[in-house]
N, C-alpha and C. Protein backbone atom coordinates (compact mmCIF):
# COMPACT_ATOMS: atom_id res chain seq x y z
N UNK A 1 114.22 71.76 78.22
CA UNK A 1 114.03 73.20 78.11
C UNK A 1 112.53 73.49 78.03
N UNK A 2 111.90 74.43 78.62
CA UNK A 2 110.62 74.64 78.97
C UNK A 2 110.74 75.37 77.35
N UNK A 3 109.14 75.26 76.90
CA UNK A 3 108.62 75.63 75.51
C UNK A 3 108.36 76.98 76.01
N UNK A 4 108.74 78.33 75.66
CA UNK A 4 108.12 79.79 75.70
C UNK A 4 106.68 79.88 75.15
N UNK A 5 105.77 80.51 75.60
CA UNK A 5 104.58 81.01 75.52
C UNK A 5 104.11 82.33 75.04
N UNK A 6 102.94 82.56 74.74
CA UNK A 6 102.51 83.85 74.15
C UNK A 6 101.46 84.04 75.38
N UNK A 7 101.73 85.05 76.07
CA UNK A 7 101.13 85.37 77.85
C UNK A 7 100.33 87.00 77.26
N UNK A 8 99.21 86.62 78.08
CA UNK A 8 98.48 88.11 78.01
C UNK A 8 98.38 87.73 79.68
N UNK A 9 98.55 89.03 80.24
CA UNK A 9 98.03 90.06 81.21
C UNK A 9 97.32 90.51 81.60
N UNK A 10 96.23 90.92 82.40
CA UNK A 10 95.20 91.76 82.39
C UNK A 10 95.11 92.03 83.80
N UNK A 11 95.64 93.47 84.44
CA UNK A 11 95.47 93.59 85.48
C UNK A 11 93.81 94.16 85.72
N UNK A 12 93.35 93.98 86.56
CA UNK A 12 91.75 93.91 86.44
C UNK A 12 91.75 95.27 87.66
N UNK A 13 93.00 95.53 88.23
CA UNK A 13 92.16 96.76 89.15
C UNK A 13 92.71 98.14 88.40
N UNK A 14 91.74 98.76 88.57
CA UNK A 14 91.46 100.08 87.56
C UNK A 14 93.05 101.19 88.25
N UNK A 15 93.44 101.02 89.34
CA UNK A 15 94.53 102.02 89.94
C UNK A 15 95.76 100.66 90.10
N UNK A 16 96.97 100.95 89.42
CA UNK A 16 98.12 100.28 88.66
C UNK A 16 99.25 100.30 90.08
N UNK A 17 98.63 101.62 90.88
CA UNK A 17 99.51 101.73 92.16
C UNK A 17 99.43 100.92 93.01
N UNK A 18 98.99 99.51 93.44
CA UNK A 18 98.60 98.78 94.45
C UNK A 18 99.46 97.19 94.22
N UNK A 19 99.15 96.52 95.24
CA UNK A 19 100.07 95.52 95.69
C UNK A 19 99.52 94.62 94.40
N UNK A 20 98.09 94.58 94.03
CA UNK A 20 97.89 93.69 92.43
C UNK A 20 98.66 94.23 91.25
N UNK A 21 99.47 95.78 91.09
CA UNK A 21 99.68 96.28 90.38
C UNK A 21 101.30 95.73 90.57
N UNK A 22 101.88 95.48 91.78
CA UNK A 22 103.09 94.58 91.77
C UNK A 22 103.42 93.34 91.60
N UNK A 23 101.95 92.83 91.80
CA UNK A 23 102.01 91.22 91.50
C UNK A 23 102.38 91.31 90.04
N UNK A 24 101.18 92.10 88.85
CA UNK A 24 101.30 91.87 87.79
C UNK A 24 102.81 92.21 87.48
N UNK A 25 103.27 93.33 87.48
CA UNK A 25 104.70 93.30 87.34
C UNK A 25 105.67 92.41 87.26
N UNK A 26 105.12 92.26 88.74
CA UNK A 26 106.45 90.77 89.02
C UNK A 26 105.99 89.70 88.09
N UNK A 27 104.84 89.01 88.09
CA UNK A 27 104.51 88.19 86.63
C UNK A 27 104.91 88.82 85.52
N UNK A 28 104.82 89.90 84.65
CA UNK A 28 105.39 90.03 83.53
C UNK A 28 106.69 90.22 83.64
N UNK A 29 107.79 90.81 84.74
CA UNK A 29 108.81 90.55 84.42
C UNK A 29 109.99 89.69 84.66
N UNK A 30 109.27 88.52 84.99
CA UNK A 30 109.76 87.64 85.12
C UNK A 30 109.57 86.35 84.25
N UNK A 31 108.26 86.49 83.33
CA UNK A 31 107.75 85.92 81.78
C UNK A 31 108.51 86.33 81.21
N UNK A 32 108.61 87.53 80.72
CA UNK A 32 109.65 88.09 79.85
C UNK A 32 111.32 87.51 79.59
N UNK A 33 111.53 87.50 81.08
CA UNK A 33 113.02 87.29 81.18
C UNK A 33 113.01 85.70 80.95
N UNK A 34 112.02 84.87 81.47
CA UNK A 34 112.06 83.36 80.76
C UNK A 34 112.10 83.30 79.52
N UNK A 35 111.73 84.65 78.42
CA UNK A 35 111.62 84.51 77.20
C UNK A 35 110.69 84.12 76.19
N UNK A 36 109.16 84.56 77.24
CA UNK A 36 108.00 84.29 76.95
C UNK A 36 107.55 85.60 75.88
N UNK A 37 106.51 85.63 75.00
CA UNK A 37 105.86 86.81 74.79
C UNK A 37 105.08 87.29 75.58
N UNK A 38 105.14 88.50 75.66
CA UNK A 38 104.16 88.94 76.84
C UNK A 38 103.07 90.26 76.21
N UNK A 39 102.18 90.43 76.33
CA UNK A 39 101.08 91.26 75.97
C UNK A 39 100.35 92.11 77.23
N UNK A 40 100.74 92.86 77.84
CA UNK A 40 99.91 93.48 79.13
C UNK A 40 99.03 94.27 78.85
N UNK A 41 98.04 94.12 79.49
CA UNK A 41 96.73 95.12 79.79
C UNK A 41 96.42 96.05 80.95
N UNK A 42 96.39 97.25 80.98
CA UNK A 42 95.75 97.46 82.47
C UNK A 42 94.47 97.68 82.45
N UNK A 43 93.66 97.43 82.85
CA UNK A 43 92.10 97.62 82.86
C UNK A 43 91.90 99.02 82.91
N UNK A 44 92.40 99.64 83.70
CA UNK A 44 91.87 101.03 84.34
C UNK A 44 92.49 102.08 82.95
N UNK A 45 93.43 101.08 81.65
CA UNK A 45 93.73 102.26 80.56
C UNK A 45 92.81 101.82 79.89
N UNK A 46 92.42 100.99 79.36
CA UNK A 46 90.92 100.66 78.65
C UNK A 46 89.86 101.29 78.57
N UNK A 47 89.37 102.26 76.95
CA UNK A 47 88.30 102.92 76.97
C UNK A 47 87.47 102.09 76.70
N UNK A 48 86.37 102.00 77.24
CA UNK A 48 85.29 100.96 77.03
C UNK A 48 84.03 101.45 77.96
N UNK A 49 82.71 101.16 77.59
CA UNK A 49 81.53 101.29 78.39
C UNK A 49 81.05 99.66 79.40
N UNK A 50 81.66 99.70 80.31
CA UNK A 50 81.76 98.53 81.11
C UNK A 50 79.87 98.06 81.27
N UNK A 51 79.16 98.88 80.76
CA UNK A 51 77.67 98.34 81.03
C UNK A 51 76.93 97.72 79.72
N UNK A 52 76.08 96.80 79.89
CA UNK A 52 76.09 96.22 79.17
C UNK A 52 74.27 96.95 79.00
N UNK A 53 74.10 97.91 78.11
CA UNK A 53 72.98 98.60 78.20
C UNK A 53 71.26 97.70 78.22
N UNK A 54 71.17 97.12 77.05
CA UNK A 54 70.33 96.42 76.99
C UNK A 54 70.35 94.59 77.06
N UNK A 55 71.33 94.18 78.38
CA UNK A 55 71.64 92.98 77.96
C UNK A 55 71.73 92.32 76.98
N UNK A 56 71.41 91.46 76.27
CA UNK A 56 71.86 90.66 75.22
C UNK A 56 70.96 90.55 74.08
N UNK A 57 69.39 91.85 74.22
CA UNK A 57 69.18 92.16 73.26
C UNK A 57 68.76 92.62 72.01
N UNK A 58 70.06 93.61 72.50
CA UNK A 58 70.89 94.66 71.18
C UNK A 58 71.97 94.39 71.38
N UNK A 59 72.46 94.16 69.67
CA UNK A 59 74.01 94.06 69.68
C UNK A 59 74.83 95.32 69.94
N UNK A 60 75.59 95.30 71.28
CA UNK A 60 76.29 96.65 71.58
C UNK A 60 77.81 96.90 70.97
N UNK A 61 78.00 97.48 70.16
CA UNK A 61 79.17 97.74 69.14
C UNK A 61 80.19 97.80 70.02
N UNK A 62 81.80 96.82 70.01
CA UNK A 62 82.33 96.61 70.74
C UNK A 62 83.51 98.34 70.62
N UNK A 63 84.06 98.77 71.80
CA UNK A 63 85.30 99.50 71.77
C UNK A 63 86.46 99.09 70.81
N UNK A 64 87.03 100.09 69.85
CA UNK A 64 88.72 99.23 69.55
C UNK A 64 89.14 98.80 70.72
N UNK A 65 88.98 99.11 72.09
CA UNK A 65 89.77 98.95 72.98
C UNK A 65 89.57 97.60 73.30
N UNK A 66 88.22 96.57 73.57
CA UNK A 66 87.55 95.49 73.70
C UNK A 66 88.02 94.73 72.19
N UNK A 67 87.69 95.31 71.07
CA UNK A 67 88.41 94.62 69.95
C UNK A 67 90.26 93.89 70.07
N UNK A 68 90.74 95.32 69.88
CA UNK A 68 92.33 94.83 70.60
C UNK A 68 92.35 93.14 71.51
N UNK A 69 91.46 93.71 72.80
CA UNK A 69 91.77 92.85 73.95
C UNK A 69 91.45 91.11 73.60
N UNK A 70 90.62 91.17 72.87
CA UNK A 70 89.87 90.17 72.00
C UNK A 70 90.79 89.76 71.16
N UNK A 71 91.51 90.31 70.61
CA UNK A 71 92.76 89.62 70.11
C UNK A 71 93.88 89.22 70.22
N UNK A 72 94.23 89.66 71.07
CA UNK A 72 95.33 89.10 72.18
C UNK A 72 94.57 88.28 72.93
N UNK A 73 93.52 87.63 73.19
CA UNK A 73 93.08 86.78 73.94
C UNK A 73 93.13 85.70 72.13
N UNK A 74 92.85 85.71 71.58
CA UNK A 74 92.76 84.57 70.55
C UNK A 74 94.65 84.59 70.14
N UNK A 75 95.17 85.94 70.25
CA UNK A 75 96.88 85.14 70.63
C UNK A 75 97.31 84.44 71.33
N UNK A 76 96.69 84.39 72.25
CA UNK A 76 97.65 84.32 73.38
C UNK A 76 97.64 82.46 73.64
N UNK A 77 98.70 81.57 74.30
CA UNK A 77 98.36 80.32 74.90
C UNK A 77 97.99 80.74 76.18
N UNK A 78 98.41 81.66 76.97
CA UNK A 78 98.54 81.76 78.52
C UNK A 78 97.68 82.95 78.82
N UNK A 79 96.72 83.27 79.82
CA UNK A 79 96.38 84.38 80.21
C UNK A 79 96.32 84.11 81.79
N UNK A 80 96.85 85.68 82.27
CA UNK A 80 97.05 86.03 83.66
C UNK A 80 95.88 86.62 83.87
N UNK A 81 95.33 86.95 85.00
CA UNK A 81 94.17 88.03 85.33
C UNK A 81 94.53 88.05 86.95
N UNK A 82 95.25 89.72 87.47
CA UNK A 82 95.55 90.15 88.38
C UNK A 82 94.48 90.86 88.86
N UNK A 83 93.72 90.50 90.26
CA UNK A 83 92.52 91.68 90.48
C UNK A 83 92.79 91.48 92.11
N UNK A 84 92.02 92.58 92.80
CA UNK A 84 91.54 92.58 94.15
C UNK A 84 90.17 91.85 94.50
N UNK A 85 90.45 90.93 95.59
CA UNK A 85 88.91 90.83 95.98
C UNK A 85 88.05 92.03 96.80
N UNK A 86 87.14 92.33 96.03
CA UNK A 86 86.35 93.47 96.37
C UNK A 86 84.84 92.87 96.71
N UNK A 87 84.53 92.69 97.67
CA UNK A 87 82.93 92.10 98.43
C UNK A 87 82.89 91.10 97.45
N UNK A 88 83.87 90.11 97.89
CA UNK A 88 83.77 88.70 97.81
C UNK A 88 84.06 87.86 96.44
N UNK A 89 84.13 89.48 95.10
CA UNK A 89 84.15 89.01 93.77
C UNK A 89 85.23 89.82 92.86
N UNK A 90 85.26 90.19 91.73
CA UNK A 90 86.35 90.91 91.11
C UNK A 90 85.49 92.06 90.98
N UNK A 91 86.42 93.20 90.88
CA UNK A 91 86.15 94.85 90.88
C UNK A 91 84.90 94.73 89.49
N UNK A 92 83.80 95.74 89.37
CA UNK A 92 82.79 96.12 89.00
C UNK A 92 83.27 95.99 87.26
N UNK A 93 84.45 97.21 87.20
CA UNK A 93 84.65 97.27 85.85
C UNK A 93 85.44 96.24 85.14
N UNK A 94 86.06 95.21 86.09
CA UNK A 94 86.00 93.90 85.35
C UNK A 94 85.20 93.03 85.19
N UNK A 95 84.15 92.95 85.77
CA UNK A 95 83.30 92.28 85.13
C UNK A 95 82.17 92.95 84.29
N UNK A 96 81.93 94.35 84.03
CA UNK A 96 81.80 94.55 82.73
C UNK A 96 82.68 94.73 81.84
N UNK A 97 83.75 94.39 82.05
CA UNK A 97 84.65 94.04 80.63
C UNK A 97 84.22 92.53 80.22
N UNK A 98 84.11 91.45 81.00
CA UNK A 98 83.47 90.24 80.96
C UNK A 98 81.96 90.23 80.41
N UNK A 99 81.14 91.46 80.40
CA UNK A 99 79.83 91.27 80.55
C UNK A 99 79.87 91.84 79.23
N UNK A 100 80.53 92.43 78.50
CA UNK A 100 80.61 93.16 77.46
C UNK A 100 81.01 92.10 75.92
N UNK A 101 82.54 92.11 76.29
CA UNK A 101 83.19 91.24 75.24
C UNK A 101 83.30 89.44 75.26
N UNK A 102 82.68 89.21 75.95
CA UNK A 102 82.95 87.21 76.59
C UNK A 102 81.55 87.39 75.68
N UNK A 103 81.39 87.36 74.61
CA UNK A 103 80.11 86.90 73.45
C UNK A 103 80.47 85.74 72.67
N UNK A 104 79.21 85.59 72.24
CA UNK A 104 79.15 84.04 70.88
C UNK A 104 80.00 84.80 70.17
N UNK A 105 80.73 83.83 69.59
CA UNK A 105 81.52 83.86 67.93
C UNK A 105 82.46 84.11 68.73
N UNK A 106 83.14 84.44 70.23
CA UNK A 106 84.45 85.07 70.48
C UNK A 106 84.37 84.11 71.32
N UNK A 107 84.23 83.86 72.56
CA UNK A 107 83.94 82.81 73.68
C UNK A 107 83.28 81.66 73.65
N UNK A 108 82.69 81.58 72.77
CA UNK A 108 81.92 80.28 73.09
C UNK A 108 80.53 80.54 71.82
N UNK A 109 79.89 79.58 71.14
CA UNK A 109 78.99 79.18 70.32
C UNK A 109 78.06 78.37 71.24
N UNK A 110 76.81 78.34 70.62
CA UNK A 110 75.46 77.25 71.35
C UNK A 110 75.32 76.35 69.51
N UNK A 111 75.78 75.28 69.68
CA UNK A 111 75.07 74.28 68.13
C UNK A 111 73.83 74.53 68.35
N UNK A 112 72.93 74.80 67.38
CA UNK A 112 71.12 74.90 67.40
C UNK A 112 70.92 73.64 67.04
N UNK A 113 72.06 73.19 66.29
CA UNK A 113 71.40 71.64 66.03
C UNK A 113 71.44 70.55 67.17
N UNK A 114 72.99 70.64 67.90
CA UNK A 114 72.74 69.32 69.11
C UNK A 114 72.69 69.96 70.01
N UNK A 115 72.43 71.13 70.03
CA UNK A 115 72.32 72.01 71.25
C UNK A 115 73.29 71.94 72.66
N UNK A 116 74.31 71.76 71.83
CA UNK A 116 75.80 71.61 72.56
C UNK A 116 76.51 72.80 72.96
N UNK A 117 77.02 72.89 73.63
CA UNK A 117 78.10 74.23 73.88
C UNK A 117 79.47 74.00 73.06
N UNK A 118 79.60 75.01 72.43
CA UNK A 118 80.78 74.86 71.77
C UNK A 118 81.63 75.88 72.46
N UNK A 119 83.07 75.62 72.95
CA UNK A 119 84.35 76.36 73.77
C UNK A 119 84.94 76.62 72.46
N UNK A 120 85.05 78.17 72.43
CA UNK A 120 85.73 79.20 71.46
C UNK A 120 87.34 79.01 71.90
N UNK A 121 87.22 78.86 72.89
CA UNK A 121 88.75 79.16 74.05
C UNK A 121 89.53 77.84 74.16
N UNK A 122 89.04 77.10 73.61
CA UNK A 122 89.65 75.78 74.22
C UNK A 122 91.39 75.41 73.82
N UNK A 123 91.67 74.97 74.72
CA UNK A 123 93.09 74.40 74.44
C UNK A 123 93.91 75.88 74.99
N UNK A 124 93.65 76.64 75.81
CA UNK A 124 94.40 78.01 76.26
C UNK A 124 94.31 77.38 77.88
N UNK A 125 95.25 78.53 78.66
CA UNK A 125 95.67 77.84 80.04
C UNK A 125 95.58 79.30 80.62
N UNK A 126 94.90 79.29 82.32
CA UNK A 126 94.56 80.96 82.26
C UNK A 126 95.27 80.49 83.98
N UNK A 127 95.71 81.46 84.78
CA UNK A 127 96.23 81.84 85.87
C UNK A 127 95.71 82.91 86.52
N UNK A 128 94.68 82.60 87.48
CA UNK A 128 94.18 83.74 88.48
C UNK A 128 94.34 84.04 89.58
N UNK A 129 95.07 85.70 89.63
CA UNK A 129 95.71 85.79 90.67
C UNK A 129 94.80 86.31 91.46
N UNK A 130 94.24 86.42 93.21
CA UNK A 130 93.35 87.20 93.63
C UNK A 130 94.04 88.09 95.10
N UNK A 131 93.87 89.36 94.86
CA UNK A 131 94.77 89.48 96.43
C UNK A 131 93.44 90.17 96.96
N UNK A 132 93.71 89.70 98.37
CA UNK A 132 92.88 90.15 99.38
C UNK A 132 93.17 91.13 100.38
N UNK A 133 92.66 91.89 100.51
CA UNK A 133 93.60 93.52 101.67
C UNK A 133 93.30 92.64 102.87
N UNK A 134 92.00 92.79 103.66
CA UNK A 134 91.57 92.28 104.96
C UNK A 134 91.74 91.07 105.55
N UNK A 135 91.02 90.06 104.60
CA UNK A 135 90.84 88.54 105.20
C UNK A 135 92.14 87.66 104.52
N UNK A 136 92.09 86.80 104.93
CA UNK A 136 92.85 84.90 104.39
C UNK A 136 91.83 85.02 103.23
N UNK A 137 92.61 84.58 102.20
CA UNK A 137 91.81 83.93 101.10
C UNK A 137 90.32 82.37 101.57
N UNK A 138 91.44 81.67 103.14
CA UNK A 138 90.74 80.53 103.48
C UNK A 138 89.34 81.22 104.00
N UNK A 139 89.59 82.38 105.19
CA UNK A 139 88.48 82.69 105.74
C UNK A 139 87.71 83.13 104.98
N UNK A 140 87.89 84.12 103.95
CA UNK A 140 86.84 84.28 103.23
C UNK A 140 86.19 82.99 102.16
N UNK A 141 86.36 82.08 102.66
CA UNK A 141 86.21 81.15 101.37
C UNK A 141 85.06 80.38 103.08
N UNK A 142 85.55 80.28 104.22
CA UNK A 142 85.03 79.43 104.96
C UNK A 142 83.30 80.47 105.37
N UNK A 143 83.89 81.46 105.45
CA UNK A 143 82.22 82.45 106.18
C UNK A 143 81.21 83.02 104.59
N UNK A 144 82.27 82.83 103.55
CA UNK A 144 81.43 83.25 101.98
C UNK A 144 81.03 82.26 101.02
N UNK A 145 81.80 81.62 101.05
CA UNK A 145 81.51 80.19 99.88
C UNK A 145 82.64 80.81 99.07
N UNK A 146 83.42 80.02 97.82
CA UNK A 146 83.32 80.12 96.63
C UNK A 146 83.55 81.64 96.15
N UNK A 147 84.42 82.49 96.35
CA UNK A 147 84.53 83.84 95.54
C UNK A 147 85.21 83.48 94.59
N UNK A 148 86.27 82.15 94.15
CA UNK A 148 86.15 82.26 92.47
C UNK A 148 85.73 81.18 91.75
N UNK A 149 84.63 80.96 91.83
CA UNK A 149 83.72 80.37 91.40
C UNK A 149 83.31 81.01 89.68
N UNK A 150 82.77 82.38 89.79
CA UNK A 150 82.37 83.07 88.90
C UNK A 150 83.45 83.03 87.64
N UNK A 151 84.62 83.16 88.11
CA UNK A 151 85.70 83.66 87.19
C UNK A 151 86.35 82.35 86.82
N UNK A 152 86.72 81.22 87.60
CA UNK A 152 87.04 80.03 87.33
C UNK A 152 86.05 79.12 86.38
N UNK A 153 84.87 79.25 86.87
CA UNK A 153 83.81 78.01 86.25
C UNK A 153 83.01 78.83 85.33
N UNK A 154 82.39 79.78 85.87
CA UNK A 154 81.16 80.58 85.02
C UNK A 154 82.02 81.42 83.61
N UNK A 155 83.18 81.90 83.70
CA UNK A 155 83.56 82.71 82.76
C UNK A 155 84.77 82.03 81.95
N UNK A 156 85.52 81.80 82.40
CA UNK A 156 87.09 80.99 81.97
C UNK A 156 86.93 79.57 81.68
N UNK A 157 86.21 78.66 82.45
CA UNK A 157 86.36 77.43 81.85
C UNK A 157 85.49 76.80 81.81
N UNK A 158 84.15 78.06 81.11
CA UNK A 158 82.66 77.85 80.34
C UNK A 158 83.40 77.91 78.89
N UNK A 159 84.34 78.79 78.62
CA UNK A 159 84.83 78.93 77.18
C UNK A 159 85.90 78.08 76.86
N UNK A 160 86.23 76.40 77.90
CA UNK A 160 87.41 75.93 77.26
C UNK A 160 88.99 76.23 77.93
N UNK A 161 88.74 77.44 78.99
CA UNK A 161 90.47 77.49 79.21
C UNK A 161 90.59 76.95 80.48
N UNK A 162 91.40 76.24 80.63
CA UNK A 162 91.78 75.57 81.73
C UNK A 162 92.45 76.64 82.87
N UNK A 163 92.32 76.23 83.81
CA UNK A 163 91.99 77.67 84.68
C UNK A 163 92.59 77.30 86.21
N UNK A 164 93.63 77.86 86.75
CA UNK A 164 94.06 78.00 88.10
C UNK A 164 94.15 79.15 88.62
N UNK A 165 93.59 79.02 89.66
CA UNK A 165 93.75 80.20 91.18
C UNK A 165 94.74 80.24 92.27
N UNK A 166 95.58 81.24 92.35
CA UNK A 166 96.31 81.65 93.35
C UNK A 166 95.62 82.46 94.45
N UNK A 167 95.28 82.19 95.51
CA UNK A 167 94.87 83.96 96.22
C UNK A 167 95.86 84.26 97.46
N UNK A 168 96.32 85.57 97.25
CA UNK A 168 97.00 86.04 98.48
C UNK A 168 96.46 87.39 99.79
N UNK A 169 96.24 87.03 100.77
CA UNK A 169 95.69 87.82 101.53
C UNK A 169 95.95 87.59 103.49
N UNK A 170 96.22 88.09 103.77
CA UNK A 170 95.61 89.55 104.19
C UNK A 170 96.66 90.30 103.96
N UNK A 171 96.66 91.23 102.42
CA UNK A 171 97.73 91.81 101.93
C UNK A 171 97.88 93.15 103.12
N UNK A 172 96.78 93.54 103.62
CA UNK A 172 97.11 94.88 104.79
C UNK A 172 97.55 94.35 105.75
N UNK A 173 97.22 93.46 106.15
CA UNK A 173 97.66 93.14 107.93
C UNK A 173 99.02 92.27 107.62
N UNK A 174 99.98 92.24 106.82
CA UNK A 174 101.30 91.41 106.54
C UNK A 174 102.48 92.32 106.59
N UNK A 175 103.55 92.17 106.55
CA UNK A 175 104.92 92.71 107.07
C UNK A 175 105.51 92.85 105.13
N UNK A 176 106.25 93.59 104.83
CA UNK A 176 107.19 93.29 103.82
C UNK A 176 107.62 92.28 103.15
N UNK A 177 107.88 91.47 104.30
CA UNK A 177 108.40 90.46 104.27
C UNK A 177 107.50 88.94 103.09
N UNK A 178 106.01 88.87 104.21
CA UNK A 178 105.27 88.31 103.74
C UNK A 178 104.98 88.65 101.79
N UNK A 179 104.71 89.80 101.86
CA UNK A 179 104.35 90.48 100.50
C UNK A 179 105.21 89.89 99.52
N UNK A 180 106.68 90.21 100.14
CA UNK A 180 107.80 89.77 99.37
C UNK A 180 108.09 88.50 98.89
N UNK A 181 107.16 87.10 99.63
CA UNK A 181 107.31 85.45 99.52
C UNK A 181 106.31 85.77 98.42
N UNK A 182 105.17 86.50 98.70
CA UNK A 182 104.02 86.01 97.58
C UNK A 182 104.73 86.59 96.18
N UNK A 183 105.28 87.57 95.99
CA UNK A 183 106.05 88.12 94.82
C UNK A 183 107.11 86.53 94.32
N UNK A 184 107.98 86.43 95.41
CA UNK A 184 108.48 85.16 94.78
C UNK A 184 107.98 84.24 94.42
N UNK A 185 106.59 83.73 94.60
CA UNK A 185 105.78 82.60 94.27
C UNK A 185 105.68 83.05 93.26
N UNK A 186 105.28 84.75 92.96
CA UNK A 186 104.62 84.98 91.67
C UNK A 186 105.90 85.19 90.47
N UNK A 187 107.04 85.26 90.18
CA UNK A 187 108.11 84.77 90.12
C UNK A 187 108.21 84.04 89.25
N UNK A 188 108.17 82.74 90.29
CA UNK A 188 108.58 81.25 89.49
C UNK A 188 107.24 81.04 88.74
N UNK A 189 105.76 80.94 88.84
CA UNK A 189 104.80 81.33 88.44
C UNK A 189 105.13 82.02 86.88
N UNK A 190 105.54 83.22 86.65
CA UNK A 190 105.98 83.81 85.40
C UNK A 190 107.13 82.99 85.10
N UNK A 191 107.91 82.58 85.45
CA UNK A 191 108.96 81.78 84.94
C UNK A 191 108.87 81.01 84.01
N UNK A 192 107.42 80.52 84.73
CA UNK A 192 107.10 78.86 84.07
C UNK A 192 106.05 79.37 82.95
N UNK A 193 105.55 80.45 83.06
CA UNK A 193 104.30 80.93 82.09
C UNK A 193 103.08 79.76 82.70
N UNK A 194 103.12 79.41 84.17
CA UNK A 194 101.96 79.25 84.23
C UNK A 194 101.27 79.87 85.52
């Protein structure tokens, strides 16, 4: 019998109406029905100042809304992150949600003494979904390099969480049909809580 999980969500595109806004769905309700906990986010309900005014420094007083999210990320074993690829990377106001709340004491510590990186996150398991309107996930990966690079290595498993990518695309130029296999991938995917 598969062990149930404590799953956070975070759909990363700001409008809930779109084919990422069905992926996430279909992932949470299909976690759920495995009998997982589930915690959802939508980005685009999140009050928060996505800019990070004086970079790193002044301490910028976090939102309850960034507080909350911050804690369901220290609940959670599993985190999802549903976004669009938008010029090659994730939408603007997710990565000032990243640029904002991914701080020391929450994400990650520097030792001053061995001058080590310490992973805040470690021992958590994260699932990134990426849909693409125009291109193949491949082509854009063959004419761009690396679009999840940032979110895989630089952000998620700089802090410790072990980290897989799904990408589905060319979500415009596909039939029903197609849309409908990637939903079932995403499915068994929630099934498994991974």
């Amino acid at each position: 019998m598969t062990k149930t999980k404590k799953i956070l969500i975070l759909l990363g595109n700001p409008d809930t109406a779109t084919y990422t806004g069905v992926i996430a769905d279909t992932y949470e309700r299909s976690a759920r029905e495995a009998g997982n906990e589930v915690q959802r986010f939508n980005i685009g309900e999140l009050q928060f100042d996505p800019i990070l005014h004086k970079g790193y420094k002044e301490i910028q007083a976090l939102e309850q809304d960034l507080v909350t999210l911050q804690e369901a990320w220290k609940w959670a074993d599993h985190v999802v992150i549903v976004y669009p690829n938008w010029w090659n990377t994730m939408p603007a106001i997710l990565k000032g949600l990243f640029d904002r709340m991914w701080l020391p004491g929450f994400a990650f510590n520097f030792d001053k003494v061995t001058k080590k990186l310490i992973q805040r996150l470690k021992g958590k398991t994260a699932r990134v979904i990426i849909v693409a309107g125009t291109h193949s996930p491949f082509s854009t990966w063959w004419k761009y390099g690396d679009y999840t690079n940032e979110i895989q290595h630089g952000i998620l498993e700089f802090s410790g969480i072990k980290t897989k990518v799904t990408a589905f695309g060319p979500t415009e130029r596909v039939d029903d049909v197609q849309r409908a296999k990637w939903c079932k991938e995403v499915e068994k995917l929630g099934s498994k809580g991974a």
